[in-house]
N, C-alpha and C. Protein backbone atom coordinates (compact mmCIF):
# COMPACT_ATOMS: atom_id res chain seq x y z
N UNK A 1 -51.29 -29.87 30.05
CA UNK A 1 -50.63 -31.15 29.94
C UNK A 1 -49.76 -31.22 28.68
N UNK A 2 -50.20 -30.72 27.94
CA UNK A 2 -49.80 -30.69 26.51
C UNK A 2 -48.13 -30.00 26.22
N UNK A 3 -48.41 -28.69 26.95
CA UNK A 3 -47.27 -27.63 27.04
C UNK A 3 -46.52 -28.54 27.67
N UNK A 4 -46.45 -28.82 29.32
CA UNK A 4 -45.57 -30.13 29.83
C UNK A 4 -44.40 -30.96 29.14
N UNK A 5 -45.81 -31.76 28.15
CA UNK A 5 -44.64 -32.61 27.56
C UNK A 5 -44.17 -32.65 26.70
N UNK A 6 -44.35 -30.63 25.78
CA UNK A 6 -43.48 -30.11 24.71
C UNK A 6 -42.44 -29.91 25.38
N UNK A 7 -42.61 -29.13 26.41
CA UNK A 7 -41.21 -28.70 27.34
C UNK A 7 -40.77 -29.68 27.74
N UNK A 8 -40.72 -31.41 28.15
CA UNK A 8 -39.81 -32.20 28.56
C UNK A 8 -39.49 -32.84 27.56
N UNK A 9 -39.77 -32.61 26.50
CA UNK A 9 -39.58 -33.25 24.68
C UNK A 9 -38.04 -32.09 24.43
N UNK A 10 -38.55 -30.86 24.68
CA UNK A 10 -37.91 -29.90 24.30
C UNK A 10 -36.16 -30.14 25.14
N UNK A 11 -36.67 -30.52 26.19
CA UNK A 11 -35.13 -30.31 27.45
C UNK A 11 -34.76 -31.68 27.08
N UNK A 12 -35.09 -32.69 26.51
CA UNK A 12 -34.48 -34.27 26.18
C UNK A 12 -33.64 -34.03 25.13
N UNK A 13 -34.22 -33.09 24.27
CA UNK A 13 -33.48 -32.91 22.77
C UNK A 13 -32.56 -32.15 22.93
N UNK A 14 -32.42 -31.34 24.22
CA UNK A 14 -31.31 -30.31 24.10
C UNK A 14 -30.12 -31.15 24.69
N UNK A 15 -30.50 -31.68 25.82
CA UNK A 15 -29.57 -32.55 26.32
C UNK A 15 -29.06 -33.76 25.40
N UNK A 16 -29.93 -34.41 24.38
CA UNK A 16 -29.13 -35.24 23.74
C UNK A 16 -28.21 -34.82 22.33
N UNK A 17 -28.61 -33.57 22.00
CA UNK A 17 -27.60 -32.75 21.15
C UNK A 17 -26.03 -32.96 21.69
N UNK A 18 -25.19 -32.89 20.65
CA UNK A 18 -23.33 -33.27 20.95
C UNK A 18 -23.27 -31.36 21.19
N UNK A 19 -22.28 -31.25 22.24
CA UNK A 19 -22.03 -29.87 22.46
C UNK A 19 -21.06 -29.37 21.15
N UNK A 20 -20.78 -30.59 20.22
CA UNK A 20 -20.24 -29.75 19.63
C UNK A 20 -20.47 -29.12 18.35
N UNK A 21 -21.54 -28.56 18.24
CA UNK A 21 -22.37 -27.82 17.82
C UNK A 21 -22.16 -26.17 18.02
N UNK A 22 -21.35 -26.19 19.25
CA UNK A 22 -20.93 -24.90 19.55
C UNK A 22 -19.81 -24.11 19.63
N UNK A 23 -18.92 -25.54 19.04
CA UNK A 23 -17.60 -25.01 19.29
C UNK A 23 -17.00 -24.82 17.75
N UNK A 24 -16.09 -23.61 17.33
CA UNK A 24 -16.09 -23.34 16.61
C UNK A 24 -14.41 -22.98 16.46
N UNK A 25 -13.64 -23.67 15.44
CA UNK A 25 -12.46 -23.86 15.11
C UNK A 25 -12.16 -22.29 14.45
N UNK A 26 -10.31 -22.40 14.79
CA UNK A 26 -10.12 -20.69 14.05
C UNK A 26 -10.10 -20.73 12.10
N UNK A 27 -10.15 -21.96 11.84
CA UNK A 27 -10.43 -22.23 10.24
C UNK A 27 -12.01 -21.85 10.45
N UNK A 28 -12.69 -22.21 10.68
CA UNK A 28 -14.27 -21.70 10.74
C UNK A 28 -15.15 -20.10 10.82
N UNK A 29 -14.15 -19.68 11.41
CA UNK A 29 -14.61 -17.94 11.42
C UNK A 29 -14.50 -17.51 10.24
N UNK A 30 -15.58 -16.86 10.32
CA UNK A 30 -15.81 -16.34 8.97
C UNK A 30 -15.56 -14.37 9.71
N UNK A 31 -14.91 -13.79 8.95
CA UNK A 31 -14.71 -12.32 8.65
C UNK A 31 -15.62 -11.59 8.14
N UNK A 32 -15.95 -10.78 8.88
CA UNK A 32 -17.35 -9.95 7.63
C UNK A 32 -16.59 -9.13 6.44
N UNK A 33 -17.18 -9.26 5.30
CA UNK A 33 -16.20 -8.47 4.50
C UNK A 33 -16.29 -6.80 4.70
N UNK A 34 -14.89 -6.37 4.66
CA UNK A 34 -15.19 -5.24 5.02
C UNK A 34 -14.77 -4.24 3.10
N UNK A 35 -15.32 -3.44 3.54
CA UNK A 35 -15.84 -2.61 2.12
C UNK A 35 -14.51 -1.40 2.00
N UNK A 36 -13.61 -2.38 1.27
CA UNK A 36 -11.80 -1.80 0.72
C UNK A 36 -12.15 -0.27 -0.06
N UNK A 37 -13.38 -0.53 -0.44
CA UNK A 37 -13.93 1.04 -1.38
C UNK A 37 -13.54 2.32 -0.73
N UNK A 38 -14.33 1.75 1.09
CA UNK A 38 -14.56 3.33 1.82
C UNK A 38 -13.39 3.43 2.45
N UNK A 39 -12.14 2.49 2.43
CA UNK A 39 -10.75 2.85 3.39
C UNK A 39 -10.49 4.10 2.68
N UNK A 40 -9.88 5.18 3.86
CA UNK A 40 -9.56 6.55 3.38
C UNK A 40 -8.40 6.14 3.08
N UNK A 41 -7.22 6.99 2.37
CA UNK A 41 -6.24 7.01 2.30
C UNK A 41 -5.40 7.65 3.29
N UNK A 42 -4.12 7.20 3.58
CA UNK A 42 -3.25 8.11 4.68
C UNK A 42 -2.68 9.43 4.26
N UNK A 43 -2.66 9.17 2.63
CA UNK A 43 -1.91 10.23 2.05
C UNK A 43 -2.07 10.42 0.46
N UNK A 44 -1.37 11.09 0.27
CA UNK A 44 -0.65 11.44 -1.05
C UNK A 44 0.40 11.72 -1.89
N UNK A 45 0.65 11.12 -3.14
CA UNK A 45 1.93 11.15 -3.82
C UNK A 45 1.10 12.41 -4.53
N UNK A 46 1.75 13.74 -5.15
CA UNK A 46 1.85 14.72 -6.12
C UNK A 46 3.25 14.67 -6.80
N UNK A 47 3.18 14.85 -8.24
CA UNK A 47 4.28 15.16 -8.70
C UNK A 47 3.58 15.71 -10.06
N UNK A 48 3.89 17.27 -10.04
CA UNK A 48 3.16 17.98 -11.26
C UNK A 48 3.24 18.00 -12.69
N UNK A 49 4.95 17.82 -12.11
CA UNK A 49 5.38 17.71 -13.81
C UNK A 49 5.10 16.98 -14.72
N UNK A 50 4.49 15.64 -13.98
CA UNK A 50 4.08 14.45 -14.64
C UNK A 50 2.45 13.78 -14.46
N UNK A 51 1.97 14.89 -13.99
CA UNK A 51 0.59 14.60 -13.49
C UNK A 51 -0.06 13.70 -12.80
N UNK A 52 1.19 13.70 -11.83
CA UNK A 52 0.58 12.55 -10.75
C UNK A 52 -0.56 13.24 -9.46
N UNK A 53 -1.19 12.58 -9.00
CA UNK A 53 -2.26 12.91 -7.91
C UNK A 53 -2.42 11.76 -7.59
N UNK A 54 -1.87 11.21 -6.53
CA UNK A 54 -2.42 9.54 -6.20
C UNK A 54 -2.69 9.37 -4.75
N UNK A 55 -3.77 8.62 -4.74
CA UNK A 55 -3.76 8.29 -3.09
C UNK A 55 -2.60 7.39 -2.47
N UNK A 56 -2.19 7.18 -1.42
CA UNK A 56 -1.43 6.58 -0.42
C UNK A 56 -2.34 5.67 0.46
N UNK A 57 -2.24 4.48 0.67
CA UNK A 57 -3.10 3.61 1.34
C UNK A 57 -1.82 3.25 2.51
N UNK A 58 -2.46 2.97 3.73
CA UNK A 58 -1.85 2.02 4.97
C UNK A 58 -0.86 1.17 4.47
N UNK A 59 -0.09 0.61 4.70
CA UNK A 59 1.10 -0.45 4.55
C UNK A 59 -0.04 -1.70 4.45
N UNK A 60 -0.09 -1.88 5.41
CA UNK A 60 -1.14 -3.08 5.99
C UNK A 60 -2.58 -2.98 5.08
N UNK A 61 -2.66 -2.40 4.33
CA UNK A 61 -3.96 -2.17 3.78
C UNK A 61 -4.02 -2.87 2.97
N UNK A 62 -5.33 -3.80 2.28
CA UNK A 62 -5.40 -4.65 0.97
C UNK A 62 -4.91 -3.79 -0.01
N UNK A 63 -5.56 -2.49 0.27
CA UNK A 63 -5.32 -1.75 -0.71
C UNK A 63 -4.04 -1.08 -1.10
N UNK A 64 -3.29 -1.48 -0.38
CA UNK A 64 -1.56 -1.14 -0.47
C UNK A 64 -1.24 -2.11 -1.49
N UNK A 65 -1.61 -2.05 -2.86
CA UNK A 65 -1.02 -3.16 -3.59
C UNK A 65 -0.31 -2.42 -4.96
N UNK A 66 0.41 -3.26 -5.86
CA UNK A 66 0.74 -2.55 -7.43
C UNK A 66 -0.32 -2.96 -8.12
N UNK A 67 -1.39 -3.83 -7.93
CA UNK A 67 -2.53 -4.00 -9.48
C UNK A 67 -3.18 -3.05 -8.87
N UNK A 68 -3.62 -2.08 -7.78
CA UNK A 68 -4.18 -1.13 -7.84
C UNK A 68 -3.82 0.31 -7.79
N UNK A 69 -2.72 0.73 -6.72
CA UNK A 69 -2.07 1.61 -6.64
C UNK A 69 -0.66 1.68 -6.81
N UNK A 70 -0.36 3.11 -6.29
CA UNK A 70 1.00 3.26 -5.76
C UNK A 70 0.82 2.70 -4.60
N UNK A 71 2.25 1.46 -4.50
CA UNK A 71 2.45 0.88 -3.43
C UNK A 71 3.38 1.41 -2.49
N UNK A 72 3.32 1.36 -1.20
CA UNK A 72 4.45 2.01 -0.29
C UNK A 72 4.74 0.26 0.32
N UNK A 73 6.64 0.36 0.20
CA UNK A 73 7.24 -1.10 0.24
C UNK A 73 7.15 -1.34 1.84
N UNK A 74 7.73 -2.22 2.58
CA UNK A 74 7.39 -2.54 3.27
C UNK A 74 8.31 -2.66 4.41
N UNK A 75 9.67 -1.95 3.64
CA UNK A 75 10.73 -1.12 3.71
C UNK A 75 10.73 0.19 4.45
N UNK A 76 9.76 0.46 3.75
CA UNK A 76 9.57 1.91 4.06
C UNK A 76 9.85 2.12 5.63
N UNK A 77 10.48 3.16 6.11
CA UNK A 77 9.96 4.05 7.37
C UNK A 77 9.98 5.27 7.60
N UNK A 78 8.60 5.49 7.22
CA UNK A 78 8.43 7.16 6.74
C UNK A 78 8.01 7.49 8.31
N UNK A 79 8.36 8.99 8.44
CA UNK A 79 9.71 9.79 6.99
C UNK A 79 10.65 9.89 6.81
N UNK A 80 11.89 8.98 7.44
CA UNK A 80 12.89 8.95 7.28
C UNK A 80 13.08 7.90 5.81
N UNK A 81 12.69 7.53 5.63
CA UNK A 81 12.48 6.96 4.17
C UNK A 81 10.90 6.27 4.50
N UNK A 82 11.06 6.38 2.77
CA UNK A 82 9.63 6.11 2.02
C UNK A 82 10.19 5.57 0.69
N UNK A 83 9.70 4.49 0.31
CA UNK A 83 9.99 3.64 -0.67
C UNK A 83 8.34 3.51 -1.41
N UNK A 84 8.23 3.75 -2.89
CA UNK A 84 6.87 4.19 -3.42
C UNK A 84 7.10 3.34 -4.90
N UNK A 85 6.55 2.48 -5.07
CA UNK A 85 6.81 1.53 -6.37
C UNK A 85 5.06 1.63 -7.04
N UNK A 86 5.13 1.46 -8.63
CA UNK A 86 4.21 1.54 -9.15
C UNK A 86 4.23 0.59 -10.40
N UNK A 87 3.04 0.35 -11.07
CA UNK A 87 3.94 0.06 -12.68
C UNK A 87 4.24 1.37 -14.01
N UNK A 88 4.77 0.62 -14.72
CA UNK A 88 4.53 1.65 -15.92
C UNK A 88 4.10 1.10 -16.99
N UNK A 89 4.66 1.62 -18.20
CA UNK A 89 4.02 1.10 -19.32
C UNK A 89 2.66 1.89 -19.39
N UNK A 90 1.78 1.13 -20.29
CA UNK A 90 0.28 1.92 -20.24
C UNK A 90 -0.71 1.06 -19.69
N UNK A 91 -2.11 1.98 -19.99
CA UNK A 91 -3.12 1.43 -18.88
C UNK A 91 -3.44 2.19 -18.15
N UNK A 92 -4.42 1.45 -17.06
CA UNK A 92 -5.14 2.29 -15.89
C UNK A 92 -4.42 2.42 -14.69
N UNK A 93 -3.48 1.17 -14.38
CA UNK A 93 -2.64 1.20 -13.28
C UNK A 93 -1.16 1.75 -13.29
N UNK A 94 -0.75 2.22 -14.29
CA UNK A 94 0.51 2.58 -15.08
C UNK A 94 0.65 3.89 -14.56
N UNK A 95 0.56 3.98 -12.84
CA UNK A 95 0.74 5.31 -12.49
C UNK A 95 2.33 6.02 -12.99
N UNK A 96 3.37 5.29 -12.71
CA UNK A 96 4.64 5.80 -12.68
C UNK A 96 4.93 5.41 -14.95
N UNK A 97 4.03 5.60 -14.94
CA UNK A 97 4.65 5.77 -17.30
C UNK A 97 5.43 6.64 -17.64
N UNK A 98 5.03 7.77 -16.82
CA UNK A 98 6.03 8.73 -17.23
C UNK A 98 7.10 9.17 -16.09
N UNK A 99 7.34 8.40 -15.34
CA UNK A 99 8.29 8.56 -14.67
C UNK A 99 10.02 8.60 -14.70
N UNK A 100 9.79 8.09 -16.13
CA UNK A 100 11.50 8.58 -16.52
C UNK A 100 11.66 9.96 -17.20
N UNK A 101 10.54 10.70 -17.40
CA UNK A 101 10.44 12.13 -17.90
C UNK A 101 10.95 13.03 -16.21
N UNK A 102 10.86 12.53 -15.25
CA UNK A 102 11.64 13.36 -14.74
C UNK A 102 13.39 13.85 -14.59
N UNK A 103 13.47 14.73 -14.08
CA UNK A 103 14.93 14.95 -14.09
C UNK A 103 15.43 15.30 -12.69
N UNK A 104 17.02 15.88 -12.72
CA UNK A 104 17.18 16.30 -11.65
C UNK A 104 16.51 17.71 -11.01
N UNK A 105 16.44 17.41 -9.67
CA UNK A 105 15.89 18.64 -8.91
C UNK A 105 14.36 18.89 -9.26
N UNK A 106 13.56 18.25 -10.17
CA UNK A 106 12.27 18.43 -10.05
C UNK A 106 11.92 18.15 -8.67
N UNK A 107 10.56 18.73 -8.36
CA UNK A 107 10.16 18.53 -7.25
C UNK A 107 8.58 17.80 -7.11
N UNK A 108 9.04 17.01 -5.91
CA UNK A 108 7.65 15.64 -5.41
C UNK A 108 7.33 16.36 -4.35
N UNK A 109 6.25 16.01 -3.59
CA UNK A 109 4.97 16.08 -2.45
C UNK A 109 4.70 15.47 -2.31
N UNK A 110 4.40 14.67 -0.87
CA UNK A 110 4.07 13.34 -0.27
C UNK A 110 3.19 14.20 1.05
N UNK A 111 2.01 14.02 0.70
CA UNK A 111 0.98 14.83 1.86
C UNK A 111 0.71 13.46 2.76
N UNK A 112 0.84 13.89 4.51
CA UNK A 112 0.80 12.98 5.03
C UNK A 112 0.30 13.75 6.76
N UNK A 113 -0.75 12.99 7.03
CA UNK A 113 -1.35 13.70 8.16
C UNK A 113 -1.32 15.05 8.55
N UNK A 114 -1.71 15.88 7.41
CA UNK A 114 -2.34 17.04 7.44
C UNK A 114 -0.46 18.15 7.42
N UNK A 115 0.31 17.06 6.74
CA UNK A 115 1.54 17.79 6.86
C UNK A 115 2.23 17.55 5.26
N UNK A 116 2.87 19.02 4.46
CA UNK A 116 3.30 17.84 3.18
C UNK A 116 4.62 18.23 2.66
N UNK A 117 5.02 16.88 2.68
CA UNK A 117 6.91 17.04 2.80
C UNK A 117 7.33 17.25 1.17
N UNK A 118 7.97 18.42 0.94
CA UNK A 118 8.64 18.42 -0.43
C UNK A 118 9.78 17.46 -0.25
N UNK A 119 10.40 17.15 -1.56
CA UNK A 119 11.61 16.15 -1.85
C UNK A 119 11.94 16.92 -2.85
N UNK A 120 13.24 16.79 -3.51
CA UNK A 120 13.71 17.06 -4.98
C UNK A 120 14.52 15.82 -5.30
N UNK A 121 14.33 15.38 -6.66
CA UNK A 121 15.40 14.43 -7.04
C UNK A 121 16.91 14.78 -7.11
N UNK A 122 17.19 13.35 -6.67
CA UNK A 122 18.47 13.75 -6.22
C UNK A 122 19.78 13.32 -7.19
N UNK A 123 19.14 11.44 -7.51
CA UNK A 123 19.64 10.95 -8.27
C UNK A 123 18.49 10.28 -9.02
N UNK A 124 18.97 9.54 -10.37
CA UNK A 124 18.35 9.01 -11.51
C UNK A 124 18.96 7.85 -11.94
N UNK A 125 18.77 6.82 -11.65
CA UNK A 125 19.68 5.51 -12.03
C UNK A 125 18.69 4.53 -12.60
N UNK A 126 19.53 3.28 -13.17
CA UNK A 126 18.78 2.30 -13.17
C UNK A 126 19.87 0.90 -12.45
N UNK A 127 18.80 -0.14 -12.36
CA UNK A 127 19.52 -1.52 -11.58
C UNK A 127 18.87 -2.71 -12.41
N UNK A 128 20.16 -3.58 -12.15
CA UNK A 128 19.73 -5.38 -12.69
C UNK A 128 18.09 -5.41 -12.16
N UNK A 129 17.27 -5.49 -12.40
CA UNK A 129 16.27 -6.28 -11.95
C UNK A 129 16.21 -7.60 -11.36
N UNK A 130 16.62 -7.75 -9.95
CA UNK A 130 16.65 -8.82 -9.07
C UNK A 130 15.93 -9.07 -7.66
N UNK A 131 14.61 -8.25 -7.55
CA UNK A 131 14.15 -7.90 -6.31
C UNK A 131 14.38 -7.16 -5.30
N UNK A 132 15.65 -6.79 -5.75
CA UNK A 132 16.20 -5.33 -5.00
C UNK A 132 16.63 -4.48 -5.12
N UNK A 133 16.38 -3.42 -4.43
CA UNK A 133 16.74 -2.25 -5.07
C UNK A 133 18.16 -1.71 -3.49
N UNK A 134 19.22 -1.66 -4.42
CA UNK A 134 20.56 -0.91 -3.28
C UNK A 134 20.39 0.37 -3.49
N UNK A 135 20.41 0.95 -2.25
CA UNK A 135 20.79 2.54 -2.61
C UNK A 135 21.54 2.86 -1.11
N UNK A 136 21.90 3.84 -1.16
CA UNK A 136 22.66 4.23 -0.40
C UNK A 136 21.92 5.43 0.63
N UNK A 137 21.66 5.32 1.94
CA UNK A 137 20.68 5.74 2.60
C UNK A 137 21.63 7.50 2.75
N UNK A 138 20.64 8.90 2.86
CA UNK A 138 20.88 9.88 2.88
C UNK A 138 21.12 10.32 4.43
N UNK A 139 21.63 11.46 4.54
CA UNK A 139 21.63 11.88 6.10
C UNK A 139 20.12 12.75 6.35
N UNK A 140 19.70 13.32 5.04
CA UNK A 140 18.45 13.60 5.27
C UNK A 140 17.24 12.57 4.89
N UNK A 141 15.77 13.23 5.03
CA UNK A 141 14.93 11.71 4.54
C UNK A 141 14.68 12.03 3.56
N UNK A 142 14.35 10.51 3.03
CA UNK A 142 14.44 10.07 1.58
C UNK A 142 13.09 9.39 0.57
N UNK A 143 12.88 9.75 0.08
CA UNK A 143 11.77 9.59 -0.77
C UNK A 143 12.43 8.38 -2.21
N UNK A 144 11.92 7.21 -2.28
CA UNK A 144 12.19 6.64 -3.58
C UNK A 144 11.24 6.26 -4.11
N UNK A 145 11.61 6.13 -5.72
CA UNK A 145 9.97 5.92 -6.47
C UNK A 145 11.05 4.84 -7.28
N UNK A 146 9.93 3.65 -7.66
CA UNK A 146 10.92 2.80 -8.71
C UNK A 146 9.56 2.01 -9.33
N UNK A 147 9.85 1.44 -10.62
CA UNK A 147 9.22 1.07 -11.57
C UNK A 147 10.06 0.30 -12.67
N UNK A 148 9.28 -0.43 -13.33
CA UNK A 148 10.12 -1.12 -14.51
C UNK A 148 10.85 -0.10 -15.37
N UNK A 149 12.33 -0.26 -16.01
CA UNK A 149 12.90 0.61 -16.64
C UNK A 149 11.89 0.75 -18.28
N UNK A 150 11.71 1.61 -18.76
CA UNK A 150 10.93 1.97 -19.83
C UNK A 150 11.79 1.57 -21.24
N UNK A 151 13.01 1.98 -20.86
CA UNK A 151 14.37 2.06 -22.04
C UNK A 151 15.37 0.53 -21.94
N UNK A 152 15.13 0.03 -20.69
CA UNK A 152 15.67 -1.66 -20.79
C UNK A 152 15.26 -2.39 -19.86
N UNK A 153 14.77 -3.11 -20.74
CA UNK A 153 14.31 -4.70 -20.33
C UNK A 153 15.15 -5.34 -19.21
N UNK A 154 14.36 -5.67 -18.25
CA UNK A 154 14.87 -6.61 -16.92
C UNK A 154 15.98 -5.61 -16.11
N UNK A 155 15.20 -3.94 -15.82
CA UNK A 155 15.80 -3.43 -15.35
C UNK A 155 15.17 -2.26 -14.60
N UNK A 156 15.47 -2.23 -13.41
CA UNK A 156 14.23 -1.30 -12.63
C UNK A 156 15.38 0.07 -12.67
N UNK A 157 14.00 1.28 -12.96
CA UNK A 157 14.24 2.58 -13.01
C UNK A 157 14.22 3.16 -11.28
N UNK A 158 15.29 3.84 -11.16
CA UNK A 158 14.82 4.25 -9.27
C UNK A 158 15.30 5.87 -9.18
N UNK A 159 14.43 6.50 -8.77
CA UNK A 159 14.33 8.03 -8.68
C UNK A 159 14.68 7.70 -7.07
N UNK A 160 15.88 9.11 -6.90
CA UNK A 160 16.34 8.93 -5.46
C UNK A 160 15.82 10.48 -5.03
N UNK A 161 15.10 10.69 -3.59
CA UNK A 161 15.12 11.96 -3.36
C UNK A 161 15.16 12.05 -2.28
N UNK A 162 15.50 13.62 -1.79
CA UNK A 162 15.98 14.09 -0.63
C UNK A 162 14.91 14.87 -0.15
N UNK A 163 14.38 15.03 1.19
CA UNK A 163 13.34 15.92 1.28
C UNK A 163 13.97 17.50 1.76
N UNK A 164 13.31 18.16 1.00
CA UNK A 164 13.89 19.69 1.17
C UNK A 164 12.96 20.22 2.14
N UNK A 165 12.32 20.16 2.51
CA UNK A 165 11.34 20.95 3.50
C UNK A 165 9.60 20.05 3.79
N UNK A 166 9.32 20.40 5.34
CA UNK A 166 7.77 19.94 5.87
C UNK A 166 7.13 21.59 5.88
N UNK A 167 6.14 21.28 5.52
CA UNK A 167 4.88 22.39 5.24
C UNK A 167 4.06 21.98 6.17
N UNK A 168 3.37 22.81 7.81
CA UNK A 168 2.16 22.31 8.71
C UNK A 168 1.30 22.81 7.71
């Protein structure tokens, strides 16, 4: 008797509950966080002369940012171009500091799905600092690296390169 009239206690309360209890708005979802630590990288920037070794993260990746890495712009369409911005100056994130120590014809490596494309610099300029960077697109693909100018204020440094050869 007892059980009975838990169970018709039980089916009164369900029925007088508001259904909307169950419905759940797209502001309301919650995302599980996912752990930015273990994303692999797609790739790699090398450049020896200057002791670079850096990972390459997804476009789309949190981790595609400048307070953590080398960023790939959004510009980019590798491999016909690849656009690769960093900061300089010093510090931990100051991948590109010594990036005006390069010159012409040094040579970069951009390892990318088990394939890795040399470049050589081509050109060495600097620009107004205005959010953009003009360059003039190559008939071959193109590799750019840019960073704050080191030598003047409110003026971005931009390494232009050409890729000389893919390595399977």
């Amino acid at each position: 008797m007892i059980k009975r009239i838990y169970l018709i206690l039980v089916i009164i309360l369900l029925l007088l509950l508001p259904c909307s209890i169950i419905k759940i708005s797209a502001q309301e979802i919650t995302i599980p966080n996912i752990n930015v630590s273990k994303e692999k990288p797609i790739g790699t920037l090398k450049i020896k002369k200057i002791n670079i070794n850096e990972n390459l993260y997804n476009i789309d990746s949190p981790r595609n940012n400048i307070e953590e890495h080398i960023t790939i712009l959004k510009e980019s369409t590798f491999p016909d171009l690849l656009i690769l911005a960093a900061h300089s100056g010093e510090g931990k994130i100051a991948y590109f500091e010594h990036l005006d120590d390069l010159k012409l014809n040094d040579e970069i490596k951009v390892k990318y799905n088990n394939k890795t494309y040399i470049y050589f610099v081509k050109d060495i300029f600097e620009q107004k600092k205005d959010g953009y960077i003009n360059i003039n697109k190559e008939d071959n693909d193109q590799l750019i690296l840019t960073t704050c100018s080191p030598k003047h204020n409110g003026y971005q440094l931009i390494i232009n390169c050409i890729k000389k050869e893919s390595i399977y």
